[in-house]
Protein backbone atom coordinates (compact mmCIF):
# COMPACT_ATOMS: atom_id res chain seq x y z
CA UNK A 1 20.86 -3.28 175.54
CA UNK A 2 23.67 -5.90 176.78
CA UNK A 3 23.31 -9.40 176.38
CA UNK A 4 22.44 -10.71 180.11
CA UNK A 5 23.91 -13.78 179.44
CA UNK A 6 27.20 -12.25 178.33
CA UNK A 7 26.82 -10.14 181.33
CA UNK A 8 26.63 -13.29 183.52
CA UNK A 9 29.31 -15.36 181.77
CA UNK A 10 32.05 -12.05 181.90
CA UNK A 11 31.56 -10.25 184.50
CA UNK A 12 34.60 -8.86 185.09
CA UNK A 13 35.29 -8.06 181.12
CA UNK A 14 31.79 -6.22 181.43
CA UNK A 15 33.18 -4.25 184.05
CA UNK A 16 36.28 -3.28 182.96
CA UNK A 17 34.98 -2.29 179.07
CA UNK A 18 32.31 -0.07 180.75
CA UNK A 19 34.94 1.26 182.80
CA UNK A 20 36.84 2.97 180.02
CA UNK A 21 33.35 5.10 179.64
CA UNK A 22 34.23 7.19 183.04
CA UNK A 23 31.24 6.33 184.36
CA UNK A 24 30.63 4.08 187.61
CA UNK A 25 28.16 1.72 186.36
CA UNK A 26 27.83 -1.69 188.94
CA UNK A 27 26.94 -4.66 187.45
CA UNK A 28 26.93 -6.91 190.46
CA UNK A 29 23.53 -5.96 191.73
CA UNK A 30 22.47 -7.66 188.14
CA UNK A 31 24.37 -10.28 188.46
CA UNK A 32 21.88 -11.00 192.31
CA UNK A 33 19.02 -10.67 190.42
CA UNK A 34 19.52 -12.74 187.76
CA UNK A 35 20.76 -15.55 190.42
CA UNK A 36 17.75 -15.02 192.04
CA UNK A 37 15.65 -15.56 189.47
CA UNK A 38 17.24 -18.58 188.11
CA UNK A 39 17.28 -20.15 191.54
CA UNK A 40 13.60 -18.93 191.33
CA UNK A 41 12.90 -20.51 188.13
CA UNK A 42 14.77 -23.54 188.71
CA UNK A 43 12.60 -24.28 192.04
CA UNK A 44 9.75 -23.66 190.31
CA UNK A 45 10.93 -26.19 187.32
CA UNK A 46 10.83 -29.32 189.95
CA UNK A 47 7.03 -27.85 190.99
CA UNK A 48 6.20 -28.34 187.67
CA UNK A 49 7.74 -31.20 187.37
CA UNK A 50 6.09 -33.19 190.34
CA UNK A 51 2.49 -31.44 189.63
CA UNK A 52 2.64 -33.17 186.17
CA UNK A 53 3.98 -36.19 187.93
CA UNK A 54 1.07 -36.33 190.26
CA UNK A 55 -1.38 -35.34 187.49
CA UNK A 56 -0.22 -38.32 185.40
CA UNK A 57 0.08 -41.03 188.75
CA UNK A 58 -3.54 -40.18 190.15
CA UNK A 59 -5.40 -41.88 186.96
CA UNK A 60 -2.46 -44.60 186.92
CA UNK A 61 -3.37 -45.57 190.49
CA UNK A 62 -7.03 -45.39 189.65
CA UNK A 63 -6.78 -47.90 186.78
CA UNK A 64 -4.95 -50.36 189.47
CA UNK A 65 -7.60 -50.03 191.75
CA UNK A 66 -7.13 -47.65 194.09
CA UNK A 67 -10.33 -46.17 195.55
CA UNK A 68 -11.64 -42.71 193.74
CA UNK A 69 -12.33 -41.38 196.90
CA UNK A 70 -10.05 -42.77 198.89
CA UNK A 71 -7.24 -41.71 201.48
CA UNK A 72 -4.38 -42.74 198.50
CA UNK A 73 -5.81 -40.21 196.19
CA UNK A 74 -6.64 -37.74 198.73
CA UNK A 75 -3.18 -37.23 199.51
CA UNK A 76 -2.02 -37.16 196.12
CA UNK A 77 -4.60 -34.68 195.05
CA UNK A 78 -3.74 -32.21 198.16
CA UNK A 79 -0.18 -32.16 197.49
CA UNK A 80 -0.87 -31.16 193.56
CA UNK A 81 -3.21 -28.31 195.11
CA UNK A 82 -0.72 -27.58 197.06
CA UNK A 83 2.05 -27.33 193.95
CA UNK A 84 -0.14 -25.25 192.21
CA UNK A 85 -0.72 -22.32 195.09
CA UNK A 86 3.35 -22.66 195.60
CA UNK A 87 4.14 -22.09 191.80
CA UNK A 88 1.78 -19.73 192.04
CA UNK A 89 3.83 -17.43 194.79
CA UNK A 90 6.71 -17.59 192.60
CA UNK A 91 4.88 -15.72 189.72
CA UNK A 92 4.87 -12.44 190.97
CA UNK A 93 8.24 -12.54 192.55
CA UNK A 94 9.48 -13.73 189.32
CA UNK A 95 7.91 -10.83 187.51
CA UNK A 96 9.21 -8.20 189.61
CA UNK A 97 12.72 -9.71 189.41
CA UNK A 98 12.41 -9.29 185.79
CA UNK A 99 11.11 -6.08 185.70
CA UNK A 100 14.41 -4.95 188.02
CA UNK A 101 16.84 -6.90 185.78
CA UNK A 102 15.20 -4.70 183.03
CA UNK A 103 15.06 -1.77 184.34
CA UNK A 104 19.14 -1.70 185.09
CA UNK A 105 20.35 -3.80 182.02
CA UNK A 106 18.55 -0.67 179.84
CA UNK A 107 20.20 2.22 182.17
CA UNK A 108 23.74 0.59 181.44
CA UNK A 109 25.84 1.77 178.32
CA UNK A 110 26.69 0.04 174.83
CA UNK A 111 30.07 -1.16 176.04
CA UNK A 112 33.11 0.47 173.97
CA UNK A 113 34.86 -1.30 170.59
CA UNK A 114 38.02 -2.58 170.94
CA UNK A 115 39.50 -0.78 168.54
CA UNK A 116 37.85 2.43 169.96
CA UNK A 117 40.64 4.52 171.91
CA UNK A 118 40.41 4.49 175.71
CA UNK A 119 40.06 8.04 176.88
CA UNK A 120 38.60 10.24 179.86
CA UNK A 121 36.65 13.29 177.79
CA UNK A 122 36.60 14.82 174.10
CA UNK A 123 40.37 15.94 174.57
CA UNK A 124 41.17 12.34 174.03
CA UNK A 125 39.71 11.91 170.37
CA UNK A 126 41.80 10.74 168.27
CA UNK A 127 41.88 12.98 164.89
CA UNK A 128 42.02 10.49 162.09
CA UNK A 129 42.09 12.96 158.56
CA UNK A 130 41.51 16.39 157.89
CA UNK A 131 40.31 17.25 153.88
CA UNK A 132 40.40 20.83 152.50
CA UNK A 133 43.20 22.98 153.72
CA UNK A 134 43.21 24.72 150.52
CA UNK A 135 39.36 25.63 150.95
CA UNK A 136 40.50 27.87 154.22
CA UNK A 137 40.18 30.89 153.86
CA UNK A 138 43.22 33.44 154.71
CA UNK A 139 40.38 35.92 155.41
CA UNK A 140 41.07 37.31 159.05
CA UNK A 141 37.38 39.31 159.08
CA UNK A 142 35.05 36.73 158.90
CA UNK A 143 31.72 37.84 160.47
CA UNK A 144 29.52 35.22 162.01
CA UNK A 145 26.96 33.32 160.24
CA UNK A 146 24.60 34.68 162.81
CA UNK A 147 25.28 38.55 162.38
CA UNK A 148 25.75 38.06 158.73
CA UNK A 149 22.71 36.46 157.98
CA UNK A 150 20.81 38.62 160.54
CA UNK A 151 22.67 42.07 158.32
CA UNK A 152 21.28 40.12 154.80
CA UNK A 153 17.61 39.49 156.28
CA UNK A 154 17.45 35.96 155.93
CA UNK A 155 17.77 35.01 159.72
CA UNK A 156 15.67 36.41 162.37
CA UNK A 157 15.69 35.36 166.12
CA UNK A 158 13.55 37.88 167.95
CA UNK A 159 10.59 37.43 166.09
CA UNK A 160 11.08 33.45 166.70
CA UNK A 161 11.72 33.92 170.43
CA UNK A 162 8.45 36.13 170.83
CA UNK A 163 6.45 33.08 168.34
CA UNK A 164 8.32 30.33 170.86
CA UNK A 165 11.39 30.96 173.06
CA UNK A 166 14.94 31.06 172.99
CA UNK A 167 16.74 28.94 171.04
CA UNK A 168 14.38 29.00 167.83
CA UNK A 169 15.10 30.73 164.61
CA UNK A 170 12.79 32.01 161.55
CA UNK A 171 14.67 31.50 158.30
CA UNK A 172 13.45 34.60 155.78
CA UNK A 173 13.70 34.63 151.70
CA UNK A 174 17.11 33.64 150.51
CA UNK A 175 17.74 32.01 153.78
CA UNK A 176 15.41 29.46 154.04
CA UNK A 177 15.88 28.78 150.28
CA UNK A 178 19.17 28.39 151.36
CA UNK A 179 18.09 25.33 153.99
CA UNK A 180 15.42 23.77 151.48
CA UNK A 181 18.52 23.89 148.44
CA UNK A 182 20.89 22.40 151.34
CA UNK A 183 18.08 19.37 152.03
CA UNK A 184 17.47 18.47 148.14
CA UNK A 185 20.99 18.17 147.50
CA UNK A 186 21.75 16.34 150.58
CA UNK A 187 18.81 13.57 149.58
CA UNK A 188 19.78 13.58 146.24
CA UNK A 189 23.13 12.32 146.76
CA UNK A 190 22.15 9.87 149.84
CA UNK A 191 18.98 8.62 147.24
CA UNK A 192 22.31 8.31 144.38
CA UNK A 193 24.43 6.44 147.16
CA UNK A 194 21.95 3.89 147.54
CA UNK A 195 19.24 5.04 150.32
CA UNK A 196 16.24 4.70 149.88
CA UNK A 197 14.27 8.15 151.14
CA UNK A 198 11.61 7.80 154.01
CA UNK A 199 9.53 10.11 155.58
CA UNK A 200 8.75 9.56 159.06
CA UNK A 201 6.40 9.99 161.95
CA UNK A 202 8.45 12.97 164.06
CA UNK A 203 6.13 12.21 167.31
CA UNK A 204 7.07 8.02 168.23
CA UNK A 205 6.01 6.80 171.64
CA UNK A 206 7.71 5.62 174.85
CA UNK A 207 8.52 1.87 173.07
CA UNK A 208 10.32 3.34 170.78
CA UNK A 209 12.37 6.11 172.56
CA UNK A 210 13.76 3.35 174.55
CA UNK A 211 14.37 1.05 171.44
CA UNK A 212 16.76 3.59 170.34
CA UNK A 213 18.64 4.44 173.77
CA UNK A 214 17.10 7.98 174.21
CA UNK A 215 14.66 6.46 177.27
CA UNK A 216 15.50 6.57 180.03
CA UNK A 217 18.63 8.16 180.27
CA UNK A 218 17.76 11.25 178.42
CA UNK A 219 14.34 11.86 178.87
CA UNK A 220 15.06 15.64 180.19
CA UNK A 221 16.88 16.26 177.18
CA UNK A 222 14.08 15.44 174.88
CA UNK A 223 10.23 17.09 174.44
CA UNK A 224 7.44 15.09 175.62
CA UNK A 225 3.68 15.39 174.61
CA UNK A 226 2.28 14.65 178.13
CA UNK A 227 -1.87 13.97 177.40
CA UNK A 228 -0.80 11.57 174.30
CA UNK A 229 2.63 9.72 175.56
CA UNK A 230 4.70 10.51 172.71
CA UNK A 231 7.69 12.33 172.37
CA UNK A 232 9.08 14.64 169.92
CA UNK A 233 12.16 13.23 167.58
CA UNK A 234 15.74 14.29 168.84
CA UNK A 235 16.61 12.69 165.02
CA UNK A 236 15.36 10.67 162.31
CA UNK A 237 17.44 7.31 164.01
CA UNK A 238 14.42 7.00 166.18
CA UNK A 239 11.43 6.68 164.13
CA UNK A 240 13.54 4.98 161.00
CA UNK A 241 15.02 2.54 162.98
CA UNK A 242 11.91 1.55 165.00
CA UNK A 243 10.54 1.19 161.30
CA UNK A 244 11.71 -2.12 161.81
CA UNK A 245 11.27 -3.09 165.84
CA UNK A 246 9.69 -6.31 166.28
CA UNK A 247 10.37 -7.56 162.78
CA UNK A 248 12.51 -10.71 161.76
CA UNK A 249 14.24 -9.19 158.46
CA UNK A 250 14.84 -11.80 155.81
CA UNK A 251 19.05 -12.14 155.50
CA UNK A 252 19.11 -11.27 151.63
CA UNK A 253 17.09 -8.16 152.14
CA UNK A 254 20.58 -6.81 154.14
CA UNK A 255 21.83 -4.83 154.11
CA UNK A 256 19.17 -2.20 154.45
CA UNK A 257 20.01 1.63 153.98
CA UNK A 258 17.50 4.58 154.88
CA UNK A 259 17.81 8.52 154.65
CA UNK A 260 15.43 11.18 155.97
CA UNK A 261 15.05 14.88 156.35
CA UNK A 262 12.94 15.64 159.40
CA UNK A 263 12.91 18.69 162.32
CA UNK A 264 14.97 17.30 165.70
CA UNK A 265 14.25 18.62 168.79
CA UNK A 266 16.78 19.03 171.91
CA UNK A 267 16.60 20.30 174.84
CA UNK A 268 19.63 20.92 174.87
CA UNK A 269 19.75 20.76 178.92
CA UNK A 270 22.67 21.51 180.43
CA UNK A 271 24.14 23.54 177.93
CA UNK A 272 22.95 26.66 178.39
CA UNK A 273 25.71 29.80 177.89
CA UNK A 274 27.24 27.94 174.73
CA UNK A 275 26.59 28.99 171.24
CA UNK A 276 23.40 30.59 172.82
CA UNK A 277 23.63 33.09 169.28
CA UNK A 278 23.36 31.06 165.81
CA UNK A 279 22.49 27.85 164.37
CA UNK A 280 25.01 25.51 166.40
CA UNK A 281 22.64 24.69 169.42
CA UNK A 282 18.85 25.19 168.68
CA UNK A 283 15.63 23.54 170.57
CA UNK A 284 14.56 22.98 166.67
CA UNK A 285 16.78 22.09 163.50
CA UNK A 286 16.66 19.77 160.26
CA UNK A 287 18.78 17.23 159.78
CA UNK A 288 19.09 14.66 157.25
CA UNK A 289 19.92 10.95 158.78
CA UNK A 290 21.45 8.12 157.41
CA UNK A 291 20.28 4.83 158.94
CA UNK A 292 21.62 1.16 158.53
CA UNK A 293 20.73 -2.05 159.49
CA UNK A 294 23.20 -4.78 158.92
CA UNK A 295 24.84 -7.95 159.24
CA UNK A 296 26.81 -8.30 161.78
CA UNK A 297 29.57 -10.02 159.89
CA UNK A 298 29.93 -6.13 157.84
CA UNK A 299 29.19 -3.11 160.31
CA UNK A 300 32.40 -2.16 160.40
CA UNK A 301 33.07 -2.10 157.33
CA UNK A 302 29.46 0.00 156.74
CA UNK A 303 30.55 2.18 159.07
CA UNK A 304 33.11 3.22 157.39
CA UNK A 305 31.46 3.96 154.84
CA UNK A 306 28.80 5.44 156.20
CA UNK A 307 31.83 8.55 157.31
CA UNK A 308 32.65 8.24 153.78
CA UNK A 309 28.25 9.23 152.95
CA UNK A 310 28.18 12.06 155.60
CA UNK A 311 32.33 13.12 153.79
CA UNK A 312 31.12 13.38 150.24
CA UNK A 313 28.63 16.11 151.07
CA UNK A 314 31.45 17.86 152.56
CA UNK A 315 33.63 17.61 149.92
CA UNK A 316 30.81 18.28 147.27
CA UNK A 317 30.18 21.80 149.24
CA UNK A 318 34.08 22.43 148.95
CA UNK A 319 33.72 22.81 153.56
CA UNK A 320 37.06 21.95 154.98
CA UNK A 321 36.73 19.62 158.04
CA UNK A 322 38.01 16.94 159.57
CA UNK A 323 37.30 13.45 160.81
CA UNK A 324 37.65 12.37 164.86
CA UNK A 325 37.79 9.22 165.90
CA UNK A 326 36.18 9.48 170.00
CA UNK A 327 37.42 7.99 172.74
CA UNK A 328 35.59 5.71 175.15
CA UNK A 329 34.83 8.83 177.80
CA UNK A 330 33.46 10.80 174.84
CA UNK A 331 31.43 8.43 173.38
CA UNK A 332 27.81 8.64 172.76
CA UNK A 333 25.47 6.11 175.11
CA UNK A 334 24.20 3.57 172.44
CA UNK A 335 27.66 3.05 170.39
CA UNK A 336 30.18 1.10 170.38
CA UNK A 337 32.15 3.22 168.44
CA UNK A 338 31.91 6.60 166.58
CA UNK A 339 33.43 8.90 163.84
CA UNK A 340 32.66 12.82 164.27
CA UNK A 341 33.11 14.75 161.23
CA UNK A 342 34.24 18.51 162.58
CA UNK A 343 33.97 21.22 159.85
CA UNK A 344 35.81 24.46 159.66
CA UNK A 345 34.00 27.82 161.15
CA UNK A 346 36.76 30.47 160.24
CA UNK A 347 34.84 33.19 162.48
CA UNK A 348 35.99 31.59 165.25
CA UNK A 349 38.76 30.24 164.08
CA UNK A 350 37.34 26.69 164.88
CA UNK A 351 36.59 22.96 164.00
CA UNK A 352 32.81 22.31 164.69
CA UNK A 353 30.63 18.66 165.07
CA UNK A 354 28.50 18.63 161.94
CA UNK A 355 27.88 14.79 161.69
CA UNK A 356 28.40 11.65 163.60
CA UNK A 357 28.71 8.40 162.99
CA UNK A 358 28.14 5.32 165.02
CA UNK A 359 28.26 1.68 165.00
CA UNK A 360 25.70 0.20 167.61
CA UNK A 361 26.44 -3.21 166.86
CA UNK A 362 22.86 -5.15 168.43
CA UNK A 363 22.59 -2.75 170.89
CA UNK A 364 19.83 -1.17 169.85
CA UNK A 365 18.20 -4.03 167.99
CA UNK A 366 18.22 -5.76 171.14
CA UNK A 367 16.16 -3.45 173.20
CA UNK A 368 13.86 -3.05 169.87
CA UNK A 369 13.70 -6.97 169.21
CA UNK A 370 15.17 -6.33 165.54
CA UNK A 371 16.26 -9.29 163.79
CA UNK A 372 17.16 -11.55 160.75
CA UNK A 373 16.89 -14.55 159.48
CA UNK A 374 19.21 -16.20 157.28
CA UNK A 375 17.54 -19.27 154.55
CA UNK A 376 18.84 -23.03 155.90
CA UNK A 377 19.59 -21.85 159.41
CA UNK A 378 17.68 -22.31 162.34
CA UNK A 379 16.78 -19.61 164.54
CA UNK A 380 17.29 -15.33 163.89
CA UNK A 381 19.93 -13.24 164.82
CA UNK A 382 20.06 -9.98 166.04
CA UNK A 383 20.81 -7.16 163.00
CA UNK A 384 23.68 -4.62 163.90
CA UNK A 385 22.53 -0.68 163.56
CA UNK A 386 24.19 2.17 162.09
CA UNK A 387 23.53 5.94 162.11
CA UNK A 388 24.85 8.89 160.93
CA UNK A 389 23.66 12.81 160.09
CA UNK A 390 24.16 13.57 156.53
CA UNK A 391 23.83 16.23 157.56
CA UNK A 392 22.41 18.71 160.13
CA UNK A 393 21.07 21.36 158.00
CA UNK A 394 21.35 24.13 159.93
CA UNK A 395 25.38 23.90 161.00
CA UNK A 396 25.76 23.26 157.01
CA UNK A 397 24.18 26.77 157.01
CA UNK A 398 26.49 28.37 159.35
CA UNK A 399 29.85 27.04 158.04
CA UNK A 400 28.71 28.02 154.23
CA UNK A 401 27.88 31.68 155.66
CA UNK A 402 31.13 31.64 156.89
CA UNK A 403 33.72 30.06 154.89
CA UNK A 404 31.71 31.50 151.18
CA UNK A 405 32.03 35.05 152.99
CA UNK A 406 33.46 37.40 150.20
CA UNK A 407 35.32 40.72 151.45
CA UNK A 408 32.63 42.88 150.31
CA UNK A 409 29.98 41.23 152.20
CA UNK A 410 28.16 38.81 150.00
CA UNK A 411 28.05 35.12 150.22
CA UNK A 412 29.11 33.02 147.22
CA UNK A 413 26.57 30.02 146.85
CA UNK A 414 28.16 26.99 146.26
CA UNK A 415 28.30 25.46 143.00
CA UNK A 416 26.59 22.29 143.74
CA UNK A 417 23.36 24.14 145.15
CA UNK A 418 23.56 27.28 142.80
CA UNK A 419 21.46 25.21 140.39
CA UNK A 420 18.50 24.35 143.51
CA UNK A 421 18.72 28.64 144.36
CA UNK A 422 18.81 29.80 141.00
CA UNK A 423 21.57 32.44 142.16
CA UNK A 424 25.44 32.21 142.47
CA UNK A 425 25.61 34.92 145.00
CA UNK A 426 23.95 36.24 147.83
């Protein structure tokens, strides 16, 4: 959430950083409000003020001798009624006000970095490495993961899509060893990195949806539990950072780093006719998250290496990729600015997203009232939040299938999780 003071101070920077998002967002019916309510709030300050005057003068002018019961203190006593049943008229017009300030201040955007590129749409990204070339293979008849795996038995769709609906997959035998092997190694080197492993609530309620920036912008794109108010995880950044919401975080307990395996769920709405076969776009998938929380004075810098967390699992699993920098139209609604790592899919000849990386700065810790507290100082500060996936299990899956696909049909298992299947080939 922005800063409504920074909204009301710069204006026209507001404006023009949101701007660079391709979006029309309109700040100037905030900017009303929140004159409004000051005016309001200001009006009702001098009430205040002359009730307690009057409340203080009646027992003065008592003491001197005025009459009790007479005319003096009548008058005095009918204007402080009269105070009172004015102030309270402003209280509900106040409230409302509030409520609408709300309501728009959470719709509007984390506004761009300024070292993030200004661009319209994902053809803008900015590539900023690519790690691997060697790793390619020269192999021209790559099948896909999904009609590989569905050939070797370990991946079947129909029998999900009769259990659920399209858009599910049942992992069989070797393949869903293949997804628990991919999870252990994944936490084992996040745990070795210096996170510390939590496992989550995957249904959070309404509070924390919106702490996060998934309410209410995206509530179509996310599963809700109707009778019970509570939603079903898109990722592990929800419940792990709302961990935390409405805590004041002591400032030598920073920085704080979390990882967690947990089933997301997506709508996926709008998206329907791409990657409808596979494990690239699913209703259900496991992901492994990596979640920071900061001081502000180092997110940068953590975010950093945060892409450099998400790269060494990569690297470890020998997957060629490479690492995108996005532009302002591309980027994601709570961040300020974002790293995608893209990894190779040979079978189509393709880079894919398999992880991203973002850099809320106290976006989300404002709408989730996350902050810190540094020994000596008065007053807390807001804590910056990162994310990242390290990584989503699933398109892991896909791009070993592919690029450990040996001419004679088998899949070589990589080295680092041949010791979690107890195999080297599939």
């Amino acid at each position: 959430m922005l800063d409504i003071k920074q909204i009301r101070e710069n204006p026209e920077l507001i404006q023009q950083r949101l701007a660079t998002r391709g979006d029309k967002y309109n700040i100037q019916p905030i900017l009303e409000l929140n004159q409004k309510q000051r005016e309001l709030e200001a009006t009702r300050s001098q009430l205040q003020a002359r009730g307690n005057e009057i409340a203080a003068v009646i027992p003065q002018k008592i003491k001197a001798g005025s009459a009790p019961k007479g005319s003096e203190i009548a008058t005095l006593r009918d204007e402080g009624k009269s105070v009172k049943e004015k102030i309270s008229e402003f209280e509900p017009q106040e409230k409302e006000i509030r409520e609408r300030i709300q309501e728009l201040v959470l719709a509007l955007p984390n506004l761009p970095s300024e070292s993030t590129p200004v661009g319209r749409n994902e053809e803008e990204n900015v590539e900023v490495r690519k790690w691997g070339d060697e790793y390619i293979s020269e192999n021209e008849g790559i099948i896909p993961h999904f009609e590989i795996a569905e050939k070797m038995g370990i991946l079947n769709v129909e029998r999900a899509v009769k259990v659920a609906q399209s858009r599910f997959i049942t992992l069989i035998g070797a393949g869903a060893a293949l997804e628990r092997a991919l999870i252990n190694f994944m936490l084992n080197t996040q745990i070795a990195a210096g996170y510390v492993e939590v496992m989550p609530p995957i249904l959070v309620n309404t509070e924390s949806m919106t702490a996060t920036g998934q309410l209410p912008k995206f509530a179509e794109e996310s599963f809700k539990c109707e009778a019970d108010d509570l939603w079903l995880i898109p990722t592990a950044e929800v419940p792990v950072t709302n961990l935390y919401r409405g805590e004041v975080i002591n400032a030598e307990d920073l920085p704080i780093y979390h990882c967690a395996c947990t089933p997301c769920f997506r709508r996926e709405a709008g998206s329907y006719g791409r990657d409808m076969r596979g494990l690239i776009r699913l209703h259900q998938f496991n992901k492994v998250e990596l979640v920071k929380f900061v001081h502000p004075s180092s997110s940068f810098v953590e975010l950093e290496k945060l892409v450099g967390n998400a790269e060494a699992i990569l690297q470890a699993l020998k997957l060629p990729y490479r690492v995108m920098e996005l532009c302002t139209g591309d980027l994601g609604f709570s961040s300020t600015k974002t790293y995608d790592l893209e990894v190779w899919l040979p079978s189509s000849g393709k880079y894919r997203e398999i992880s991203s990386c973002s850099n809320f700065v106290d976006f989300q810790a404002r709408r989730g009232d996350i902050r810190f507290k540094e020994s000596g100082k008065k007053g807390t500060q807001f804590v910056h939040t990162l994310n990242g996936s390290g990584l989503a299990i699933g398109r892991t899956m896909a791009a070993v299938l592919e690029n450990y696909q040996q001419s004679d049909g088998s899949i070589r298992i990589p080295e680092v999780l041949q010791g979690f299947m107890g195999r080297e080939v599939l």
